[in-house]
N, C-alpha and C. Protein backbone atom coordinates (compact mmCIF):
# COMPACT_ATOMS: atom_id res chain seq x y z
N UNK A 1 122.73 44.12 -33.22
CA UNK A 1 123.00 43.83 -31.83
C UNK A 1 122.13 44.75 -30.96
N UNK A 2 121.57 44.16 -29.87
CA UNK A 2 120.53 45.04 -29.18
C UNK A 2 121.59 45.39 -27.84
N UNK A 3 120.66 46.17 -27.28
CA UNK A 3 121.72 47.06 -26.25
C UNK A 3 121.45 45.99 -24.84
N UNK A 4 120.38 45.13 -24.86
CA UNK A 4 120.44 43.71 -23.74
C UNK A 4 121.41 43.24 -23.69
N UNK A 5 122.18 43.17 -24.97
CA UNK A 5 123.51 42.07 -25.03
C UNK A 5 124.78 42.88 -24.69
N UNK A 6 124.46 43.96 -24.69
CA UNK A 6 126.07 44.44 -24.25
C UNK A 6 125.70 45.10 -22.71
N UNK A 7 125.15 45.41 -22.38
CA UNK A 7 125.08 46.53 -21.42
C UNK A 7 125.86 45.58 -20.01
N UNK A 8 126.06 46.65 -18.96
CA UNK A 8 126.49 45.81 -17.88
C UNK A 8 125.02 45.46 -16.91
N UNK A 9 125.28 43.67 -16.86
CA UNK A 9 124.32 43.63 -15.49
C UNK A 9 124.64 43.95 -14.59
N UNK A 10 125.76 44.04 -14.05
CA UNK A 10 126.03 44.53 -12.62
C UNK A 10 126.02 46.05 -12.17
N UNK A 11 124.93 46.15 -11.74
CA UNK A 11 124.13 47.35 -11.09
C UNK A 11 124.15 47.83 -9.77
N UNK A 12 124.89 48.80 -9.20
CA UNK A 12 124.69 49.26 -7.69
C UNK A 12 123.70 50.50 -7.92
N UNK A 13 122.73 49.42 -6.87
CA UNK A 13 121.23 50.52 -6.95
C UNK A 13 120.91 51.21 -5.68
N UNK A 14 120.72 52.59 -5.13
CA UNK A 14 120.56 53.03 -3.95
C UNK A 14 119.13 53.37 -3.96
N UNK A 15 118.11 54.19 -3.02
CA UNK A 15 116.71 54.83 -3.10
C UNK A 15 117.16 56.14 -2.90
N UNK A 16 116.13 57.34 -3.00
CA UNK A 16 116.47 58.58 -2.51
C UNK A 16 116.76 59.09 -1.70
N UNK A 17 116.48 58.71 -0.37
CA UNK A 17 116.23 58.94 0.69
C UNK A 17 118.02 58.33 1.51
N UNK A 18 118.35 58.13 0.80
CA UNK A 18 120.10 57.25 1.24
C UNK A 18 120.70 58.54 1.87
N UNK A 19 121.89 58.42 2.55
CA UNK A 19 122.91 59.63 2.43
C UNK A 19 123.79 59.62 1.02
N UNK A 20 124.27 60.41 0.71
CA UNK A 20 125.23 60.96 -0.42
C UNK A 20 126.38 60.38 -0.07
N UNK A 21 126.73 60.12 1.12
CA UNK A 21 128.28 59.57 1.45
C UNK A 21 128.47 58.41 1.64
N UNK A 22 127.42 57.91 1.57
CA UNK A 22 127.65 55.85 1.38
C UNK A 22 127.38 55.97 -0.09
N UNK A 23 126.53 56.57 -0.63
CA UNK A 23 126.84 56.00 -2.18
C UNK A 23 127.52 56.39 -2.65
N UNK A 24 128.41 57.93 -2.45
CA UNK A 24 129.98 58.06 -3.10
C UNK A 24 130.96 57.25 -2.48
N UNK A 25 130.47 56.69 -1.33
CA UNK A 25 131.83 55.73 -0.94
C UNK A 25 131.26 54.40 -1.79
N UNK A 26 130.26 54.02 -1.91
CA UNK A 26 130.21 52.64 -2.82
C UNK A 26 130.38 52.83 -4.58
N UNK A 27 130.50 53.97 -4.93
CA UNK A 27 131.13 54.27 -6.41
C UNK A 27 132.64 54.18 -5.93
N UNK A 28 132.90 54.56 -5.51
CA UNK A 28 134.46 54.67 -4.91
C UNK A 28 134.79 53.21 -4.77
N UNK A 29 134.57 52.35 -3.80
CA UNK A 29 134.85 50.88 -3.87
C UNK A 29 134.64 49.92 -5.24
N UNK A 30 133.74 50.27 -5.46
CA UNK A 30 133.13 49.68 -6.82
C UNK A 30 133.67 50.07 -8.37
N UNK A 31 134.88 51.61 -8.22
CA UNK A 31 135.11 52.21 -9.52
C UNK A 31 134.24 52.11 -10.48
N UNK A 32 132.89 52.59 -10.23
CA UNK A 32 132.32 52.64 -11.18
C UNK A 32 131.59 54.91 -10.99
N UNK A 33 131.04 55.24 -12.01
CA UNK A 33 130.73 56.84 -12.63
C UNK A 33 129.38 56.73 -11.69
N UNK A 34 128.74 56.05 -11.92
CA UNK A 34 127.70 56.05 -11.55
C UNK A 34 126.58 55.05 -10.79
N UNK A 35 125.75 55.31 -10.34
CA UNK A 35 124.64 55.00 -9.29
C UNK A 35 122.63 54.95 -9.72
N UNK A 36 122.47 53.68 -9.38
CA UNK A 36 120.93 53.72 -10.38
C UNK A 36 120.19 54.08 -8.88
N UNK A 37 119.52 54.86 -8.95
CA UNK A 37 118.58 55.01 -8.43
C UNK A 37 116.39 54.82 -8.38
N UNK A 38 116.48 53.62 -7.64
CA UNK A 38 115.36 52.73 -7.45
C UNK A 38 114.57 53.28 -6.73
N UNK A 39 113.20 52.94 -7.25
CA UNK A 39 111.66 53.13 -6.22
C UNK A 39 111.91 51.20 -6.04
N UNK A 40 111.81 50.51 -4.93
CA UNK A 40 111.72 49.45 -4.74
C UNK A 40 110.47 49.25 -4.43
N UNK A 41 109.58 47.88 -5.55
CA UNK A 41 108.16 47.82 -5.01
C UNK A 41 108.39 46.66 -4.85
N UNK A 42 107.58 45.53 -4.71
CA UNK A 42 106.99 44.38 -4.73
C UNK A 42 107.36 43.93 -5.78
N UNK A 43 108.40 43.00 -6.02
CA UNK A 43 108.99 42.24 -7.50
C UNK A 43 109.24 42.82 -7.99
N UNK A 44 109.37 44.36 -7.99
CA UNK A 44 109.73 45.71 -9.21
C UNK A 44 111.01 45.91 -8.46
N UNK A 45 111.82 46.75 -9.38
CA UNK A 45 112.86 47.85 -9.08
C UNK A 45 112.93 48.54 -10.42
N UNK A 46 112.28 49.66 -9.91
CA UNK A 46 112.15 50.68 -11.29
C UNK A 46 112.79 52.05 -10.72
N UNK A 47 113.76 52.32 -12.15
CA UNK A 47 114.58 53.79 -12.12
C UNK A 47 113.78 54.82 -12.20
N UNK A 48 114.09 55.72 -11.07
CA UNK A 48 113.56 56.92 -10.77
C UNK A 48 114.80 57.55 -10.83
N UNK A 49 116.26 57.76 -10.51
CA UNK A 49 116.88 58.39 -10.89
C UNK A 49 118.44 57.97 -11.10
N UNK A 50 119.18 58.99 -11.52
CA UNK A 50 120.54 58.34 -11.57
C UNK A 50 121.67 59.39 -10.91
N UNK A 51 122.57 58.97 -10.42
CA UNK A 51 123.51 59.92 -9.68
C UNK A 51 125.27 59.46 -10.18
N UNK A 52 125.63 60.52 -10.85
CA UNK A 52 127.18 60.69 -11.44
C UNK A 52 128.14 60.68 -10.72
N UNK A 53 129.07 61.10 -10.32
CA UNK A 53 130.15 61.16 -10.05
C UNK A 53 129.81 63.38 -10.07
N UNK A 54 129.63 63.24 -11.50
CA UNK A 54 129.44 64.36 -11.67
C UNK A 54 128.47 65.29 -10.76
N UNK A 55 127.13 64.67 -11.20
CA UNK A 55 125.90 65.13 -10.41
C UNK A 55 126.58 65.29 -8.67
N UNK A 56 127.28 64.66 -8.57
CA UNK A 56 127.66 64.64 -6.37
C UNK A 56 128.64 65.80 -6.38
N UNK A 57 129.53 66.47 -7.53
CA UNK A 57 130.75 67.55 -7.62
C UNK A 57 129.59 68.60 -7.93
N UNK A 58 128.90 68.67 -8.66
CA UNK A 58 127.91 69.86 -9.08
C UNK A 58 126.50 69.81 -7.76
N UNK A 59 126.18 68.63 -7.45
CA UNK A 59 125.29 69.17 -5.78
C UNK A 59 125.75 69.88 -4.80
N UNK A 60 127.69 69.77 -4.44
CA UNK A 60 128.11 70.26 -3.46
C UNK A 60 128.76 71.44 -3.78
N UNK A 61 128.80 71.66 -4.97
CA UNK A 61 129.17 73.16 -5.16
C UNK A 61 127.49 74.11 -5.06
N UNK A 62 126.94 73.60 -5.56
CA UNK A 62 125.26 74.80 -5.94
C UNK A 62 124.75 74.94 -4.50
N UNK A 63 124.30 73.58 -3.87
CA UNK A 63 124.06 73.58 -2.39
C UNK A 63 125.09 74.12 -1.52
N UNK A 64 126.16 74.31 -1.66
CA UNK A 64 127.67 73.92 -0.61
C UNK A 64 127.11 73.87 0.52
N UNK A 65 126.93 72.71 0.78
CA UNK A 65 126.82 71.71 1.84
C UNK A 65 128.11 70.23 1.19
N UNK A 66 128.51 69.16 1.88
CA UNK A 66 129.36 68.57 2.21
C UNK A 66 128.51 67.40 1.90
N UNK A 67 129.11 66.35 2.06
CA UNK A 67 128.36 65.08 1.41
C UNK A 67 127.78 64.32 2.49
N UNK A 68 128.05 64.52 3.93
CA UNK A 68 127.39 64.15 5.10
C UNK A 68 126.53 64.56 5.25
N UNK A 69 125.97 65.78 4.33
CA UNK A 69 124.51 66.85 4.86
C UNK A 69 123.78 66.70 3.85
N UNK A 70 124.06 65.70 2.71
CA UNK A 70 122.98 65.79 1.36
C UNK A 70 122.47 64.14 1.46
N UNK A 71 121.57 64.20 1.08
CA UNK A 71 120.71 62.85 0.38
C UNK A 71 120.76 62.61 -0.87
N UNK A 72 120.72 61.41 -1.20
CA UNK A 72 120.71 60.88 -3.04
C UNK A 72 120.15 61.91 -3.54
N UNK A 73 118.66 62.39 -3.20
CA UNK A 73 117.61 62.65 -3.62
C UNK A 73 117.88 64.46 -4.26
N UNK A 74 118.79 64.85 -3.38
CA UNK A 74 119.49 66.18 -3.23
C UNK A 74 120.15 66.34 -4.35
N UNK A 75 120.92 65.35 -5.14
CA UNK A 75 122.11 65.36 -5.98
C UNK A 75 121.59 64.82 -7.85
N UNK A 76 120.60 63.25 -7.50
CA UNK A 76 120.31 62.59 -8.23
C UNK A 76 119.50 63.54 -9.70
N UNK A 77 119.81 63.24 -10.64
CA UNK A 77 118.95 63.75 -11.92
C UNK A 77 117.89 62.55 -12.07
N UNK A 78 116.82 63.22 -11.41
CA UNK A 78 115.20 62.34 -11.38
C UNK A 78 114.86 62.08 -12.96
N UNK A 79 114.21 61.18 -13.64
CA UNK A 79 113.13 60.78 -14.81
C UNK A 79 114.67 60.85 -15.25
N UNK A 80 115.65 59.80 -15.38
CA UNK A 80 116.70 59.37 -15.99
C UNK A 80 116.36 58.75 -17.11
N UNK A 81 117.15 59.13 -18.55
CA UNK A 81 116.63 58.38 -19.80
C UNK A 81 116.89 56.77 -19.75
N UNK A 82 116.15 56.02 -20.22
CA UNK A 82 116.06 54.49 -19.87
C UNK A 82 115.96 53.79 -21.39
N UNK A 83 116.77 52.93 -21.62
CA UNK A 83 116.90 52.41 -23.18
C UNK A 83 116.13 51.00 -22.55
N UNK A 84 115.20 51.00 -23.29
CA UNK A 84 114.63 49.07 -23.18
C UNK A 84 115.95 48.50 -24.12
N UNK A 85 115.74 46.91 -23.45
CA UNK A 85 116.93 46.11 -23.55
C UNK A 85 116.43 45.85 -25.12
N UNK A 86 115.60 45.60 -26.12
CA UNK A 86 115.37 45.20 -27.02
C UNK A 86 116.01 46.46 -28.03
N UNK A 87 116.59 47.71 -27.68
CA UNK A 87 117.30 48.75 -28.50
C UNK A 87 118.06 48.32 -29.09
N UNK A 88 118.21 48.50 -30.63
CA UNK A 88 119.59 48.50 -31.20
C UNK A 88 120.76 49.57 -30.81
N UNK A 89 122.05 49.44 -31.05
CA UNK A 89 122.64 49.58 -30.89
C UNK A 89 122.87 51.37 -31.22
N UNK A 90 122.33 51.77 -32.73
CA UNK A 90 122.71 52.95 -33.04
C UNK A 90 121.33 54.17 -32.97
N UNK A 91 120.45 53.06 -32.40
CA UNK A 91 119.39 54.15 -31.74
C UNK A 91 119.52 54.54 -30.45
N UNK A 92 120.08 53.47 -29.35
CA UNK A 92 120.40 53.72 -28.31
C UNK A 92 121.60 55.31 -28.31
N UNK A 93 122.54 55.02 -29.18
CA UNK A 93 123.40 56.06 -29.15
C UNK A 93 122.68 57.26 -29.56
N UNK A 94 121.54 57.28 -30.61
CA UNK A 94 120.91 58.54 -30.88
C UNK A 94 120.35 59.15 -29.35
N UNK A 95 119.49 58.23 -28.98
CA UNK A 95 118.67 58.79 -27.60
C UNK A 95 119.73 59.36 -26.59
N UNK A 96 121.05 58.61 -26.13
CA UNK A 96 122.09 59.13 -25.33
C UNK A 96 122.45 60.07 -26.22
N UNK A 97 122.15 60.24 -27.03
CA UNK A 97 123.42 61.90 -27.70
C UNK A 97 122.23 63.09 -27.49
N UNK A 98 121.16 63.07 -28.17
CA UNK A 98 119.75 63.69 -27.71
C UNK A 98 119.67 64.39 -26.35
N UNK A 99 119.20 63.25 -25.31
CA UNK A 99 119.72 63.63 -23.99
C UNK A 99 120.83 64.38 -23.34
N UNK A 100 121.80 64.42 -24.07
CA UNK A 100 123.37 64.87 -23.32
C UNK A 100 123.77 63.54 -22.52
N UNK A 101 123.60 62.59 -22.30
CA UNK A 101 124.24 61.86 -21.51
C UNK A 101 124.89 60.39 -21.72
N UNK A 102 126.04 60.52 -20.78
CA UNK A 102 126.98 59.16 -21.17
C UNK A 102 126.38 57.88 -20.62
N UNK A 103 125.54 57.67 -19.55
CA UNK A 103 125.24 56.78 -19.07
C UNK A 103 123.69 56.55 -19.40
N UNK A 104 122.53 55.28 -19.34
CA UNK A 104 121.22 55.34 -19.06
C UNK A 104 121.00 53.35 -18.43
N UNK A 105 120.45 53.47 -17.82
CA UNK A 105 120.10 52.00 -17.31
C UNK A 105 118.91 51.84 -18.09
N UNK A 106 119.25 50.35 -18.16
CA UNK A 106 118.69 49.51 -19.33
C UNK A 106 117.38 48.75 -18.31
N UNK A 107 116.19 48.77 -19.26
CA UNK A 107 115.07 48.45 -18.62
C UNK A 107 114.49 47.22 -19.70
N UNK A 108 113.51 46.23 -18.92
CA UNK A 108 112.88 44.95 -19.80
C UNK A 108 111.63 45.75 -20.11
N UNK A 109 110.86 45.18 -20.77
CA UNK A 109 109.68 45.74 -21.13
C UNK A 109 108.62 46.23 -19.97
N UNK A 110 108.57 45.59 -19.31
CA UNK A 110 108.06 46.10 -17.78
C UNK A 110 108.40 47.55 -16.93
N UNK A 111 109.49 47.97 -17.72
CA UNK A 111 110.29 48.98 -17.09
C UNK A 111 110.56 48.53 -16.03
N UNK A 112 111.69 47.57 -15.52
CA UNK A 112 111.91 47.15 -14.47
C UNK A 112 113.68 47.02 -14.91
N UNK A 113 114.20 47.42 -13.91
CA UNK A 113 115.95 47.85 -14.02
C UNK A 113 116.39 46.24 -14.32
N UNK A 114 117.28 46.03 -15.30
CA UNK A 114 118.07 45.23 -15.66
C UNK A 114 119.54 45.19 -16.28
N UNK A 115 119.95 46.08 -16.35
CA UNK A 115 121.24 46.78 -16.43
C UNK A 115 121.81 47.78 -16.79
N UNK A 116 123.02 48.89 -17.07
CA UNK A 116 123.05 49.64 -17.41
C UNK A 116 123.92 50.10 -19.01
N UNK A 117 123.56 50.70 -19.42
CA UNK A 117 124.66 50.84 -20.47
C UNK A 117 125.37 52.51 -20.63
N UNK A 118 126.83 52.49 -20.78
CA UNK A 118 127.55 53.61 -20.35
C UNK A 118 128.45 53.74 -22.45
N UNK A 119 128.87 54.81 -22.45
CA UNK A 119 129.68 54.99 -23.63
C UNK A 119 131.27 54.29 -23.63
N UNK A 120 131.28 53.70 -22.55
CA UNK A 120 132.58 52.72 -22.86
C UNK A 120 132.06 51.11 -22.66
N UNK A 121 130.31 51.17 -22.49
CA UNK A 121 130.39 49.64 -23.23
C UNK A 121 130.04 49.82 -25.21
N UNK A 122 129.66 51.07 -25.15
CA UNK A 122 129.00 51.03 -26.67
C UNK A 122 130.31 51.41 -27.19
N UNK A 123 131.32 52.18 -27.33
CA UNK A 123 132.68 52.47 -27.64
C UNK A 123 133.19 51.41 -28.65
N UNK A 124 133.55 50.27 -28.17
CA UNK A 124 134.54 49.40 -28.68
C UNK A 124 133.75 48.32 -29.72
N UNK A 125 132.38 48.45 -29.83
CA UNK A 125 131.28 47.87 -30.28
C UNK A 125 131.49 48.69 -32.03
N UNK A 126 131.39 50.03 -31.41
CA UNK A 126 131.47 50.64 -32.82
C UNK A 126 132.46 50.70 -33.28
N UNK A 127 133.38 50.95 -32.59
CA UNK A 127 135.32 50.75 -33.23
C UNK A 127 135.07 49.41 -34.17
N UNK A 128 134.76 48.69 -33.40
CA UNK A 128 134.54 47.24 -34.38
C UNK A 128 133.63 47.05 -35.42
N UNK A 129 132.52 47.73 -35.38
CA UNK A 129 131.88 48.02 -36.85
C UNK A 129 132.73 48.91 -37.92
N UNK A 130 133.05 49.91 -36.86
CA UNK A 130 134.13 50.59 -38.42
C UNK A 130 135.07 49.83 -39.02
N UNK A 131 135.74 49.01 -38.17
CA UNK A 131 137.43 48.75 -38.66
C UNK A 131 136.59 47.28 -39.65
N UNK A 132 135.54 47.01 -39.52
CA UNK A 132 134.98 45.68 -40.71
C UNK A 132 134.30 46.67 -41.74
N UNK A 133 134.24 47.91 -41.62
CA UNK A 133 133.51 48.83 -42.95
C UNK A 133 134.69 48.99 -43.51
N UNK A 134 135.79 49.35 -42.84
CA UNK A 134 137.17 50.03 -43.47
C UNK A 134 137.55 48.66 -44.22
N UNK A 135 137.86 47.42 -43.82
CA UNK A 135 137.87 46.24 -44.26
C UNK A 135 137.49 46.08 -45.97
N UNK A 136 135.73 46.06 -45.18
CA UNK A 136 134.71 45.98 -46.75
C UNK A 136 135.67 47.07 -47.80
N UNK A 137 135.86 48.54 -47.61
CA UNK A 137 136.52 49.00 -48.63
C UNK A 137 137.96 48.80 -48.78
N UNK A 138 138.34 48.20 -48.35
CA UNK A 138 140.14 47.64 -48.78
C UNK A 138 140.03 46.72 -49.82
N UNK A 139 138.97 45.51 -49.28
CA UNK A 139 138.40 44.41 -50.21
C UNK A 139 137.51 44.63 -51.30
N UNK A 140 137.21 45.25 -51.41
CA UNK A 140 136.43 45.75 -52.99
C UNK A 140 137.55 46.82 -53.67
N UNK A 141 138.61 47.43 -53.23
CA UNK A 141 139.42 48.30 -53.65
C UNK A 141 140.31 46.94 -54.30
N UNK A 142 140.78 45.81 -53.74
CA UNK A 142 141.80 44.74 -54.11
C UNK A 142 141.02 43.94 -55.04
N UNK A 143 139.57 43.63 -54.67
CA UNK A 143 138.88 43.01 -56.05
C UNK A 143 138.78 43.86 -57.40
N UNK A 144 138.54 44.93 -57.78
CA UNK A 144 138.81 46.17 -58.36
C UNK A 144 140.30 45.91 -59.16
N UNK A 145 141.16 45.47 -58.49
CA UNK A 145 142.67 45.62 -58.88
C UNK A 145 143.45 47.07 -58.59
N UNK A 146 144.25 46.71 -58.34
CA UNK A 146 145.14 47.87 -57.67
C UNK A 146 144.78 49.54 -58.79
N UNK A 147 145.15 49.24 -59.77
CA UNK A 147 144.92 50.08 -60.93
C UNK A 147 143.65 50.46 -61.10
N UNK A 148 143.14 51.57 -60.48
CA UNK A 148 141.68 51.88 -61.08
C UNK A 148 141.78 52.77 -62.64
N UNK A 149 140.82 52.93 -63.14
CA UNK A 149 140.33 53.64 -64.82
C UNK A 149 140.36 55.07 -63.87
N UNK A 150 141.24 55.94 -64.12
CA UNK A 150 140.59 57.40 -64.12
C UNK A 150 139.94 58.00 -64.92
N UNK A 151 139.04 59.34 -64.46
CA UNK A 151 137.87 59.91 -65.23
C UNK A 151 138.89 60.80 -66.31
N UNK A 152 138.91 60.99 -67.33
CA UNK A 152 139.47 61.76 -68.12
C UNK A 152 138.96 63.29 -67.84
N UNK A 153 140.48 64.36 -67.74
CA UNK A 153 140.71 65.76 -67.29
C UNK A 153 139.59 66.45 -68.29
N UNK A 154 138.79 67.57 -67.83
CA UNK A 154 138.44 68.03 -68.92
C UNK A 154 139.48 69.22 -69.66
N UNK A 155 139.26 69.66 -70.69
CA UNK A 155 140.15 70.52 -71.15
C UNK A 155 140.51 71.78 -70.33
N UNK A 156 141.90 71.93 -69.92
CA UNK A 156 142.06 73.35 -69.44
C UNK A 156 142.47 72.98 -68.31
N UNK A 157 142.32 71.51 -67.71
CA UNK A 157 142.45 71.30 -66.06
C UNK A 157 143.51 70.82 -66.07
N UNK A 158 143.86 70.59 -64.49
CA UNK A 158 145.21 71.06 -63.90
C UNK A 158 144.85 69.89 -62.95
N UNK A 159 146.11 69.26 -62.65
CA UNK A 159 145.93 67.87 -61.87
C UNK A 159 146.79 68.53 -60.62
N UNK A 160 146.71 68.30 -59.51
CA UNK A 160 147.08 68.60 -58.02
C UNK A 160 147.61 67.11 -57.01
N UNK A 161 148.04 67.50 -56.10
CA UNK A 161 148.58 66.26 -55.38
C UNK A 161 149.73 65.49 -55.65
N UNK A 162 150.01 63.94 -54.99
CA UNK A 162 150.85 63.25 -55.32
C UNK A 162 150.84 62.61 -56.68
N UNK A 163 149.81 62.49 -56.83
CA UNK A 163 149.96 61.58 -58.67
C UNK A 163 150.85 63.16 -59.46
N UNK A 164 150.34 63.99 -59.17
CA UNK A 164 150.70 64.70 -60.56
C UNK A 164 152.32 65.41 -60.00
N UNK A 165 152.23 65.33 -58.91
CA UNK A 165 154.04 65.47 -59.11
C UNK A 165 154.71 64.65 -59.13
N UNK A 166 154.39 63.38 -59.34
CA UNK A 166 154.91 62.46 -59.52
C UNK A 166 155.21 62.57 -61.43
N UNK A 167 154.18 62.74 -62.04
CA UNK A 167 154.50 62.81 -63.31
C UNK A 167 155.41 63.80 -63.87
N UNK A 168 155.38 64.97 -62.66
CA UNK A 168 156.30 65.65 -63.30
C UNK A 168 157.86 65.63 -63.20
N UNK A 169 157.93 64.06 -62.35
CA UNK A 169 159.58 64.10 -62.68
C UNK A 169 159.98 63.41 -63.58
């Protein structure tokens, strides 16, 4: 599965030059962490940066200035990591773990913004690969038959756990 197919298209994109207090009020309306930040050209919209929730609590403490006195540009973490949409799934997670970060907007080959992907769209993606691995070994444990062959003790050894107190009643 490539990271095109899961990520969210729906993108609220601001420029640098914005105030800080319309785009924390449009994360706020929108409940969403975060904010893509666009150079808007001519048929382009390419990420230049991204702004957290976090990044706007950590600008107004370092600056302390107030969110009426800062700009995107003030707050935003510039050269934001960008997964092309053609990523699989468990490289994308390498590059976000690499980076430190939960969020990266998803780019087409053009590097041109096309959606974003956050750790609670990749989350439930992998829950669901595990719980069909855990599966695969239930089902080869039941083809197997309940009863597996144990390895024979070598001399002198001592069995531990539930099987062996079980034998000893």
């Amino acid at each position: 599965m490539k990271i095109g197919e899961v990520c969210s298209r729906e993108v609220y994109i601001y420029t640098p030059e914005e105030p800080l207090e319309s785009a924390v009020a449009e994360m706020v309306k929108r409940h969403v962490g975060a904010l893509v930040i666009v150079k808007a050209e001519p048929k382009r919209v390419r990420p230049v940066g991204i702004v957290t929730d976090r990044d706007v609590m950590r600008g107004q403490v370092l600056l302390k200035k107030g969110l009426a006195n800062l700009t995107i540009r003030d707050v935003m973490t510039s050269d934001p990591l960008t997964i092309p949409q053609g990523t699989g799934i468990g490289e994308a997670i390498d590059l976000l773990r690499q980076r430190g970060v939960r969020r990266a907007p998803v780019v087409n080959g053009g590097g041109d913004l096309v959606g974003i992907v956050s750790l609670d769209d990749l989350l439930p993606i992998v829950a669901e690969e595990l719980g069909a691995l855990a599966q695969l070994v239930g089902t080869q444990a039941r083809r197997e038959g309940v009863a597996r062959t144990r390895a024979p003790r070598a001399a002198g050894a001592r069995s531990t756990g539930r099987a062996a107190r079980a034998r000893r009643r």
